[in-house]
N, C-alpha and C. Protein backbone atom coordinates (compact mmCIF):
# COMPACT_ATOMS: atom_id res chain seq x y z
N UNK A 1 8.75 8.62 12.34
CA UNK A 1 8.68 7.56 11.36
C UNK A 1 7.87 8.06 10.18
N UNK A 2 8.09 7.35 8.91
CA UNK A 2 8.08 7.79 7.74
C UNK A 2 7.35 6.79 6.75
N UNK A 3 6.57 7.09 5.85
CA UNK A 3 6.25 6.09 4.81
C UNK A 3 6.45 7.01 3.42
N UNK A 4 7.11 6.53 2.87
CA UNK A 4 7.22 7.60 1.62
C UNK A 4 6.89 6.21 0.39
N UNK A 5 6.06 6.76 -0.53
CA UNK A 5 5.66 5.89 -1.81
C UNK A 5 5.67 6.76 -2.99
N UNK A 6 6.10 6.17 -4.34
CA UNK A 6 6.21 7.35 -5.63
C UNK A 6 5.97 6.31 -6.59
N UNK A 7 4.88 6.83 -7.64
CA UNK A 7 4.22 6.41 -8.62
C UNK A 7 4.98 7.00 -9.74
N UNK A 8 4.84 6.73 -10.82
CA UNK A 8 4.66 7.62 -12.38
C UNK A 8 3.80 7.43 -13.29
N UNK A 9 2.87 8.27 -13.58
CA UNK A 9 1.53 7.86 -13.96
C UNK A 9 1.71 8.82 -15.03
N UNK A 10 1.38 8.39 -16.16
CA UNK A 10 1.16 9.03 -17.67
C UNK A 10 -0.21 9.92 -17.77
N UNK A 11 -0.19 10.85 -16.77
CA UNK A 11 -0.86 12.00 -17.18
C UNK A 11 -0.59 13.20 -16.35
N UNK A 12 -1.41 14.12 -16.64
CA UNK A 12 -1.10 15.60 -16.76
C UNK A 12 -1.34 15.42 -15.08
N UNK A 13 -0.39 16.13 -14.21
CA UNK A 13 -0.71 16.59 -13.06
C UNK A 13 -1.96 17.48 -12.30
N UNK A 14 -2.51 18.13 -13.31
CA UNK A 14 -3.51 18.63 -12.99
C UNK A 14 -4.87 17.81 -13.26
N UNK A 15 -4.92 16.83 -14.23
CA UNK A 15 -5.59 15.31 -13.95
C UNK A 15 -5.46 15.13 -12.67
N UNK A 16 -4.43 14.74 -12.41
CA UNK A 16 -4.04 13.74 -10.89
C UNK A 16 -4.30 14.43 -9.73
N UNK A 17 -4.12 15.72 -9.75
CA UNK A 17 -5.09 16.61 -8.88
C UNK A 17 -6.07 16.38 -8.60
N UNK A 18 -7.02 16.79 -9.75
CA UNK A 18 -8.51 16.95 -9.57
C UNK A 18 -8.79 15.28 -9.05
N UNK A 19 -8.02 14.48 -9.54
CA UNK A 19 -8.84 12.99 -9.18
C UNK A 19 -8.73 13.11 -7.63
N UNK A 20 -8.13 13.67 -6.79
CA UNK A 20 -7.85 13.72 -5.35
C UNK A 20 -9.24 14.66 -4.90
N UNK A 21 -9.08 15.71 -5.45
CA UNK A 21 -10.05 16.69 -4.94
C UNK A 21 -11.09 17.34 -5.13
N UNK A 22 -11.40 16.84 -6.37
CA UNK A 22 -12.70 16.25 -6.80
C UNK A 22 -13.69 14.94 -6.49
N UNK A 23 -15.11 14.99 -5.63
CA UNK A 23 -15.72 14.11 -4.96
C UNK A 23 -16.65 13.57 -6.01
N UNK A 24 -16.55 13.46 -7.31
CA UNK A 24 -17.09 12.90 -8.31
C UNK A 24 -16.30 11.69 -8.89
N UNK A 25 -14.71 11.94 -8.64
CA UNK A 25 -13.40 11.22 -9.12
C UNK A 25 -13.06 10.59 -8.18
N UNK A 26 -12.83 10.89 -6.79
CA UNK A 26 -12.09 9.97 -5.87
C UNK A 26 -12.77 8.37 -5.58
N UNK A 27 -13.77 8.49 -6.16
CA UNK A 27 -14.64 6.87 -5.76
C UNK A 27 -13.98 6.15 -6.94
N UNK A 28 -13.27 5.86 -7.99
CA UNK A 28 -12.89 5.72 -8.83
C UNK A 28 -11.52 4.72 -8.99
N UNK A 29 -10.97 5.02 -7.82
CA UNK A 29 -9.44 5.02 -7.12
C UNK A 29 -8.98 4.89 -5.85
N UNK A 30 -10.03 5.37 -4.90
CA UNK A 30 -9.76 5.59 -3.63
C UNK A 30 -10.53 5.05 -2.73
N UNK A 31 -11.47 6.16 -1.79
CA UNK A 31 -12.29 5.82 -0.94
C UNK A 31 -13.80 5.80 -1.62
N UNK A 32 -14.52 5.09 -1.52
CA UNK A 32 -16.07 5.31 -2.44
C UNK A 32 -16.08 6.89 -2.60
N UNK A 33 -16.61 7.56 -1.75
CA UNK A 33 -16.96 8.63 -2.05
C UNK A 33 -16.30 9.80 -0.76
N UNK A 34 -16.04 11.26 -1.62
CA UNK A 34 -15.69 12.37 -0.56
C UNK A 34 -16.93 13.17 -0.38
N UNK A 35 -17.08 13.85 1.46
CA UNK A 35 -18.19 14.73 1.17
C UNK A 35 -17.95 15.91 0.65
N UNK A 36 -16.92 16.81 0.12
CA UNK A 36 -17.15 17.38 -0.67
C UNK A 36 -15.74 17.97 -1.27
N UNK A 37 -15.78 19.14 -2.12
CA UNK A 37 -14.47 18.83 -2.55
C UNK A 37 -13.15 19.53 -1.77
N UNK A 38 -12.13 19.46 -2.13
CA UNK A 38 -11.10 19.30 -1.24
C UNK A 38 -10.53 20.77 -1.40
N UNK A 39 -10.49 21.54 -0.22
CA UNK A 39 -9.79 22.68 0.08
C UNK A 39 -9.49 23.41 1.20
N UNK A 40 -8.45 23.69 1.02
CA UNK A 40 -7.59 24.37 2.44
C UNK A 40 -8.04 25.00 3.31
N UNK A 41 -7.90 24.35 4.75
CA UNK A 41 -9.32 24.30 5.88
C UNK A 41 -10.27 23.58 6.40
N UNK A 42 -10.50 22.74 5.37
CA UNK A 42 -12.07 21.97 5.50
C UNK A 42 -11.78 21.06 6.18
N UNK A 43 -12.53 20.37 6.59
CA UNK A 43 -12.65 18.82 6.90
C UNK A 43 -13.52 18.07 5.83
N UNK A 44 -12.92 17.27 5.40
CA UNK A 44 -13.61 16.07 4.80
C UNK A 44 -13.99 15.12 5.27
N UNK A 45 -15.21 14.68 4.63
CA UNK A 45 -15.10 13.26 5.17
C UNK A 45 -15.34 12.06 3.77
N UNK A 46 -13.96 11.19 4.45
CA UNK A 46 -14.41 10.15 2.78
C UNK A 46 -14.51 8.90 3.70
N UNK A 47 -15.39 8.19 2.70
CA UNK A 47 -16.37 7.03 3.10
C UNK A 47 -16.05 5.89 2.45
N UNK A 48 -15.44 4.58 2.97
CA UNK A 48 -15.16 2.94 2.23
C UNK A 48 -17.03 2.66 2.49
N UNK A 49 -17.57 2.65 1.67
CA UNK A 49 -18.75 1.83 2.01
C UNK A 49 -18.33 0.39 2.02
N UNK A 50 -17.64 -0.28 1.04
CA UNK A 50 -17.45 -1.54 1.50
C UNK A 50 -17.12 -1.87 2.74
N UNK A 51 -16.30 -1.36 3.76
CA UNK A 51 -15.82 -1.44 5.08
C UNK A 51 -16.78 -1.03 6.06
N UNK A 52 -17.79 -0.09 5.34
CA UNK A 52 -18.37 0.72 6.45
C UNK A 52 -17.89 1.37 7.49
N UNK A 53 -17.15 2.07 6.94
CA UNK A 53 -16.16 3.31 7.56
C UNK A 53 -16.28 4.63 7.39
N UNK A 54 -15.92 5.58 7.87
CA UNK A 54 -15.43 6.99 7.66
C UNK A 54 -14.47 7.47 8.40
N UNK A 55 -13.94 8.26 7.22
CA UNK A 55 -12.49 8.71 7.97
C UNK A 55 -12.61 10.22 7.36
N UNK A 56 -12.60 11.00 8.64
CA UNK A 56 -12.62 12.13 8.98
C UNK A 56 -10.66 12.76 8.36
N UNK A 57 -10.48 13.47 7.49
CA UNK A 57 -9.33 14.01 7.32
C UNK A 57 -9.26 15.87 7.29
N UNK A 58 -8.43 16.59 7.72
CA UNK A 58 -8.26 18.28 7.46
C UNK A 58 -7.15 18.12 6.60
N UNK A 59 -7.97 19.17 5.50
CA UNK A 59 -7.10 20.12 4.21
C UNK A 59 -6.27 20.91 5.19
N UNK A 60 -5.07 21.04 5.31
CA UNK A 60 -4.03 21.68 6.16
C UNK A 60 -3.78 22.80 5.12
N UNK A 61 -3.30 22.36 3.66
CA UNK A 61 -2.91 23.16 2.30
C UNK A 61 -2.97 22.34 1.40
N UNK A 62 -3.28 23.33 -0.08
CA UNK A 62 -3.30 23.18 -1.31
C UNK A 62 -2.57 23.72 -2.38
N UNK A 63 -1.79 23.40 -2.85
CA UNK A 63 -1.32 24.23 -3.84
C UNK A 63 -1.50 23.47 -5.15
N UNK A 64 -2.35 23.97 -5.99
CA UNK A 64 -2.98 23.69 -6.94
C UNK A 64 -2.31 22.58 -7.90
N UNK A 65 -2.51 21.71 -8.38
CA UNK A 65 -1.64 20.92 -9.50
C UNK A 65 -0.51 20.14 -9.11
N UNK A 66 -0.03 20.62 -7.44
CA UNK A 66 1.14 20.89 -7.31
C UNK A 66 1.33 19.62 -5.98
N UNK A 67 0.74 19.98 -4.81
CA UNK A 67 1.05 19.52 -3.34
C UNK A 67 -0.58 19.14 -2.64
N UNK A 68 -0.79 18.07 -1.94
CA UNK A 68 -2.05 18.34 -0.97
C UNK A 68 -0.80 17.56 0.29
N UNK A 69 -1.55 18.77 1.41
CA UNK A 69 -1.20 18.75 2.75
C UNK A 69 -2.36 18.36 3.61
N UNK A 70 -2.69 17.16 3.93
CA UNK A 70 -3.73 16.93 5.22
C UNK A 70 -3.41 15.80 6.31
N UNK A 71 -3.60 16.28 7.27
CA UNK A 71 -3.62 15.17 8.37
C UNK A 71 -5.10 14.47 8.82
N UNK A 72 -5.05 13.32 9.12
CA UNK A 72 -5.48 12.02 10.01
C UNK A 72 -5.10 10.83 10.80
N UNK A 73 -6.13 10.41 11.53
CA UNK A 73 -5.57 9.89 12.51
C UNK A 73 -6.13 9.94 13.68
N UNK A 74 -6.21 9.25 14.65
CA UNK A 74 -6.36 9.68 15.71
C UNK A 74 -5.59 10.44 16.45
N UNK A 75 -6.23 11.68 17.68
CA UNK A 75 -5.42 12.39 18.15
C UNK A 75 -4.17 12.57 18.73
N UNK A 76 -4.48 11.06 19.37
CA UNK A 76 -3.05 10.68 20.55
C UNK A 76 -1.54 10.48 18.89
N UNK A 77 -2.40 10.22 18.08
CA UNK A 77 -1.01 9.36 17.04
C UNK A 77 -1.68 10.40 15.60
N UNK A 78 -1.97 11.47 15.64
CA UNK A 78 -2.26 12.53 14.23
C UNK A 78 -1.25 12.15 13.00
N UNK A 79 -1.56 12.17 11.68
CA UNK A 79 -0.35 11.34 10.63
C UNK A 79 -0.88 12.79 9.70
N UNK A 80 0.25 13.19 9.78
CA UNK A 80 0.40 14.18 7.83
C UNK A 80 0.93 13.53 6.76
N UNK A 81 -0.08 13.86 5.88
CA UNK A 81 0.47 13.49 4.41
C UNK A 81 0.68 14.09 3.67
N UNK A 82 1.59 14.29 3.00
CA UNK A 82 1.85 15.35 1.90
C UNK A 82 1.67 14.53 0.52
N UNK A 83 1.16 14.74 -0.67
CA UNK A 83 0.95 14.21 -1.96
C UNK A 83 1.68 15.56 -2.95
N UNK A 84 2.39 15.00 -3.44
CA UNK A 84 3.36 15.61 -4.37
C UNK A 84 2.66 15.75 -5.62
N UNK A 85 2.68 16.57 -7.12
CA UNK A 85 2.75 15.98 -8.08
C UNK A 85 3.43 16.78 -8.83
N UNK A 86 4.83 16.00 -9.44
CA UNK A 86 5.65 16.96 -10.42
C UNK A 86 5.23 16.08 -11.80
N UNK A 87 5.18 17.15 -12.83
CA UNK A 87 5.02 16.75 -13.97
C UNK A 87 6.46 16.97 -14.92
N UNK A 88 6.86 15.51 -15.63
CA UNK A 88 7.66 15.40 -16.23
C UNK A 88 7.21 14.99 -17.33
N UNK A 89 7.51 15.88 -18.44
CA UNK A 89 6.45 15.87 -20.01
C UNK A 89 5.09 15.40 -19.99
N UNK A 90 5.16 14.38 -20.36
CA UNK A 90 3.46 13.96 -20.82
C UNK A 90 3.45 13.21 -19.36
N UNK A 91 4.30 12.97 -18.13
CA UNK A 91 3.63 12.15 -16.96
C UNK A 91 4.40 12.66 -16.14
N UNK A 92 3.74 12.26 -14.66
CA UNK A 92 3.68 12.98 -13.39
C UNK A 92 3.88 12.18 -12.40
N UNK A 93 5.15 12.58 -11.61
CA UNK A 93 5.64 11.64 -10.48
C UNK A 93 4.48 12.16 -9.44
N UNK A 94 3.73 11.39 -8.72
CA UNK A 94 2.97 11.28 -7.44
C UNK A 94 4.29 10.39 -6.59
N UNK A 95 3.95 11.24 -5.09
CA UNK A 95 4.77 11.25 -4.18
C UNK A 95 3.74 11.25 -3.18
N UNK A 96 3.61 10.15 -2.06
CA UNK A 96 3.26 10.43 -1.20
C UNK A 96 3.86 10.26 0.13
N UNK A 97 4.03 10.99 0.82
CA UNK A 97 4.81 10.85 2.18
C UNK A 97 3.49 11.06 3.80
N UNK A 98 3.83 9.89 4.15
CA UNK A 98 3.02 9.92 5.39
C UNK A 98 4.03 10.33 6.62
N UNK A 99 3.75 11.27 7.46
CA UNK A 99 4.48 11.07 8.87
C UNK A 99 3.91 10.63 10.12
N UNK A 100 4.34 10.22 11.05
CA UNK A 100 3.62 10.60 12.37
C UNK A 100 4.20 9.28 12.88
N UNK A 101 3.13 8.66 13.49
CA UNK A 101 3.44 6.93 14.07
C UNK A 101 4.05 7.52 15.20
N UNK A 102 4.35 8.89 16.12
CA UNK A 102 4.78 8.64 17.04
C UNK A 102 4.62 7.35 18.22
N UNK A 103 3.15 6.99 18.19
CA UNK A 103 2.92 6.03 19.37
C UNK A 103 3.89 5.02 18.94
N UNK A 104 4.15 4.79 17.65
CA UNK A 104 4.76 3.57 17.39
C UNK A 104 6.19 3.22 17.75
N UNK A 105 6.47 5.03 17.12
CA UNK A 105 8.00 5.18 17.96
C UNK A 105 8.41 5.16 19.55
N UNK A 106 7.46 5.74 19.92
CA UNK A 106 7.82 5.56 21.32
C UNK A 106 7.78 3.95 21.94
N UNK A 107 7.03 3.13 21.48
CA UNK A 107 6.81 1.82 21.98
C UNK A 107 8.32 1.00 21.43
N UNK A 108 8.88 1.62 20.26
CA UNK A 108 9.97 1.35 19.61
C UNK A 108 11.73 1.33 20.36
N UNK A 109 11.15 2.68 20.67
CA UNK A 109 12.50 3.35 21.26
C UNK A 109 12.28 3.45 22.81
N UNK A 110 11.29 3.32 23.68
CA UNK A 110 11.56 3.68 25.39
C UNK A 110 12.04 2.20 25.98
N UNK A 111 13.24 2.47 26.53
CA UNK A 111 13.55 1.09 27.09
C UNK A 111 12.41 0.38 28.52
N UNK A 112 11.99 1.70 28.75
CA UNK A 112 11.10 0.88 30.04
C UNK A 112 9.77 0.22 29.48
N UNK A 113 9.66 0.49 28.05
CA UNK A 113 8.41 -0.14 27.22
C UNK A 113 8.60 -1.52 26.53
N UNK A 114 10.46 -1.86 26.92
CA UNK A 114 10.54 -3.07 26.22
C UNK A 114 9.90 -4.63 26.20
N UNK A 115 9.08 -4.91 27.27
CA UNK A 115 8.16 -5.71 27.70
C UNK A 115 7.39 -5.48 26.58
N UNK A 116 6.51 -4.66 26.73
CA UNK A 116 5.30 -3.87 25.74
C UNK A 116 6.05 -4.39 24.54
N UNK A 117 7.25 -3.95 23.81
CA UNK A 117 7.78 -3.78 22.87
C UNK A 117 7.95 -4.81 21.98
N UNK A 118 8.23 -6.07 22.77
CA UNK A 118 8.30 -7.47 22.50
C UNK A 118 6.75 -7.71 21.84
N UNK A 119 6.21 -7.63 23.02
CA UNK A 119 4.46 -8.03 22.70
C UNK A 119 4.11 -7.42 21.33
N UNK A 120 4.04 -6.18 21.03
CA UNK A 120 3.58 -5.50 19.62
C UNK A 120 4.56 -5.20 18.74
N UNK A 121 5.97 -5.91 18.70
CA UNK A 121 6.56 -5.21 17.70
C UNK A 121 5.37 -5.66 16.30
N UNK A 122 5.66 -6.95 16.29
CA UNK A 122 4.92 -7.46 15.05
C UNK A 122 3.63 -6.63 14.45
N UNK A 123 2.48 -6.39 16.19
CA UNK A 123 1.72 -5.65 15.25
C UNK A 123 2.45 -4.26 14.65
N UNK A 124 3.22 -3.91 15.39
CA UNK A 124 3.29 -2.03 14.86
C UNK A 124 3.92 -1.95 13.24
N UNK A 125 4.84 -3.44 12.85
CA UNK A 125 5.55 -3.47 11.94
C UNK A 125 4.44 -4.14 10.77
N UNK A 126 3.49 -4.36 11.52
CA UNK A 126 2.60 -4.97 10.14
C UNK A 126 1.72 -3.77 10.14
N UNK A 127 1.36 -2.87 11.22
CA UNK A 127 0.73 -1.45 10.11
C UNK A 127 1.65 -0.90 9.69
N UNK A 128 3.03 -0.56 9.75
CA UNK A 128 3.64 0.33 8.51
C UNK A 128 3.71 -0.37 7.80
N UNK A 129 3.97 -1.47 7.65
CA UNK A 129 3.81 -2.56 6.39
C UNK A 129 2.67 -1.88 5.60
N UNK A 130 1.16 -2.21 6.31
CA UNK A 130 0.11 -2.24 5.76
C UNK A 130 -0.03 -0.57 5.03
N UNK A 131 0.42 0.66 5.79
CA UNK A 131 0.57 1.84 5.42
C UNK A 131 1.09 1.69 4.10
N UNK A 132 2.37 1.48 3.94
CA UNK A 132 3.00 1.30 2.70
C UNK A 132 2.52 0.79 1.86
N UNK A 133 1.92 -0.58 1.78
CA UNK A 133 1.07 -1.04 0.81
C UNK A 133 0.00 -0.29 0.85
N UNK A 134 -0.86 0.10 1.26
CA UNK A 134 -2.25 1.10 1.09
C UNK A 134 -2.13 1.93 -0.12
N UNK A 135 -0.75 3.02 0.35
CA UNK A 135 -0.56 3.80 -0.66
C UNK A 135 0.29 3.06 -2.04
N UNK A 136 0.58 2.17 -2.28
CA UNK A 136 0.54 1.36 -3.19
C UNK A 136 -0.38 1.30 -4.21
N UNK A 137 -1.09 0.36 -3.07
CA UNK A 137 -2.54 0.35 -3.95
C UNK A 137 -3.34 1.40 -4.70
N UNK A 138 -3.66 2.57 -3.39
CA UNK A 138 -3.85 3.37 -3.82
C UNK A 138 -3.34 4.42 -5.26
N UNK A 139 -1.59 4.20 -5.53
CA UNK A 139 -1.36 5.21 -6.52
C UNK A 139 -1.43 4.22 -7.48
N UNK A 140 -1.87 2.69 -7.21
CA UNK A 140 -1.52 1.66 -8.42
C UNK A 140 -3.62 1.94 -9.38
N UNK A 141 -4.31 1.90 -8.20
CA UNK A 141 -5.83 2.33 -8.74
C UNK A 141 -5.76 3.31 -9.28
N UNK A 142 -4.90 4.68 -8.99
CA UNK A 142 -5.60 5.82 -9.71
C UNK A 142 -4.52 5.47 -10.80
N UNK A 143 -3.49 4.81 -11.15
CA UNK A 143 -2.81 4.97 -12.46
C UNK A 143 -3.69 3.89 -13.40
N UNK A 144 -4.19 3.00 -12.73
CA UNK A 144 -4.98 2.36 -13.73
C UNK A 144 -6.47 3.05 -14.09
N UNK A 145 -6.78 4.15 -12.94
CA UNK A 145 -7.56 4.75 -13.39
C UNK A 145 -7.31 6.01 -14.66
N UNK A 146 -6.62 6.27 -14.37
CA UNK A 146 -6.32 7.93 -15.22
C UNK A 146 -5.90 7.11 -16.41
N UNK A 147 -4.90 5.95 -16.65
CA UNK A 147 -4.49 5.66 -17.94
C UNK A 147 -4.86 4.64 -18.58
N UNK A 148 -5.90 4.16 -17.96
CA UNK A 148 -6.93 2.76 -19.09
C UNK A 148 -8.34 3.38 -18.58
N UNK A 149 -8.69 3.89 -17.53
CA UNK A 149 -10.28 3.93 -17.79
C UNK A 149 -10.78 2.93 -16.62
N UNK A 150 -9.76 2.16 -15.93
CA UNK A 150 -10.06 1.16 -15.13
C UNK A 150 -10.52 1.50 -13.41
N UNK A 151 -12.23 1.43 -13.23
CA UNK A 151 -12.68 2.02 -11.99
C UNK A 151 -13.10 1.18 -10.86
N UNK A 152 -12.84 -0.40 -11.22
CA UNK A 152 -13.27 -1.19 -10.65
C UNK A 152 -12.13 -1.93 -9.62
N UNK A 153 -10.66 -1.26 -9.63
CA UNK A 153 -9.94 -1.95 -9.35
C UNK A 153 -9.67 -1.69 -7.81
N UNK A 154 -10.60 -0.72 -7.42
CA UNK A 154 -10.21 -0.44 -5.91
C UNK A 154 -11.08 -1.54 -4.49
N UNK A 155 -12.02 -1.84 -5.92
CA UNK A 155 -13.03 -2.39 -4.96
C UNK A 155 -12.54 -4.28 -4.63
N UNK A 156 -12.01 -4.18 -5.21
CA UNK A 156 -11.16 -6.00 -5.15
C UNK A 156 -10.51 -6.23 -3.95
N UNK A 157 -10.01 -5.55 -3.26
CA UNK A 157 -8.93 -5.75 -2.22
C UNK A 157 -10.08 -6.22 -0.92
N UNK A 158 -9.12 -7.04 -0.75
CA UNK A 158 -10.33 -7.78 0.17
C UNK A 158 -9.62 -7.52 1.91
N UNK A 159 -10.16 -7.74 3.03
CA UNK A 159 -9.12 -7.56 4.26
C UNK A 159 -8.93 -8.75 4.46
């Protein structure tokens, strides 16, 4: 299973980069703050202080301007994301594609889980729901970030 989301944001791809992988920029748009900046190998860790959370993610790959490759998640259900950015003249399609959700699939598809299946469809269909909207939000903050200046808009979303 799949979540794929695509923005077009009026700036330079290598903007839209650095706002990802740069831990000065991502509080701006995203998660409050990253511990440090983003490159192939590492583990990060970025922090919702409003939620009082951390979420542990690995730089899998980077290709500069271009692609970020990292997975999270928990182990049993690991999710890769790939973030795209092609630049078309003065603006840049962001692409993000999530994979994984196996647990979800399997609860989906095993007929001897159909008991189970009944019980949680709703929840499993309201986190890809909620997945999909996340990254919504998410590419809707950094376009209001990169193209008005607007840094306050991540912090509104309430649970």
């Amino acid at each position: 299973m799949e979540i794929n989301t695509r923005m077009e944001i009026s700036a330079p791809a290598s903007e839209i980069f650095d706002a990802f992988v740069n831990p000065e920029k991502i509080g701006n748009f995203w998660f409050s703050n990253s511990s440090e900046r983003w490159e192939k190998g590492k583990t990060i860790i970025l922090s919702y202080e409003e939620f009082e959370a951390n979420v542990p993610i690995q730089i899998m790959d980077i290709r500069e301007n271009r692609r970020i490759l990292l997975t999270w998640g928990p182990i049993s259900d690991e999710r890769a994301v790939t973030m795209s950015f092609t630049q078309v003249d003065e603006k840049t399609i962001v692409e993000v594609k999530e994979v994984g959700f196996q647990e979800y699939e399997r609860l989906l598809t095993d007929p001897v889980l159909a008991e189970v299946r009944t019980y949680e469809y709703e929840e499993i269909i309201n986190n890809l729901m909620g997945g999909k909207g996340g990254w919504t939000f998410v590419l809707a903050c950094l376009k209001a970030y990169l193209e008005n200046g607007v840094t306050s808009l991540r912090t509104g979303l309430l649970r």
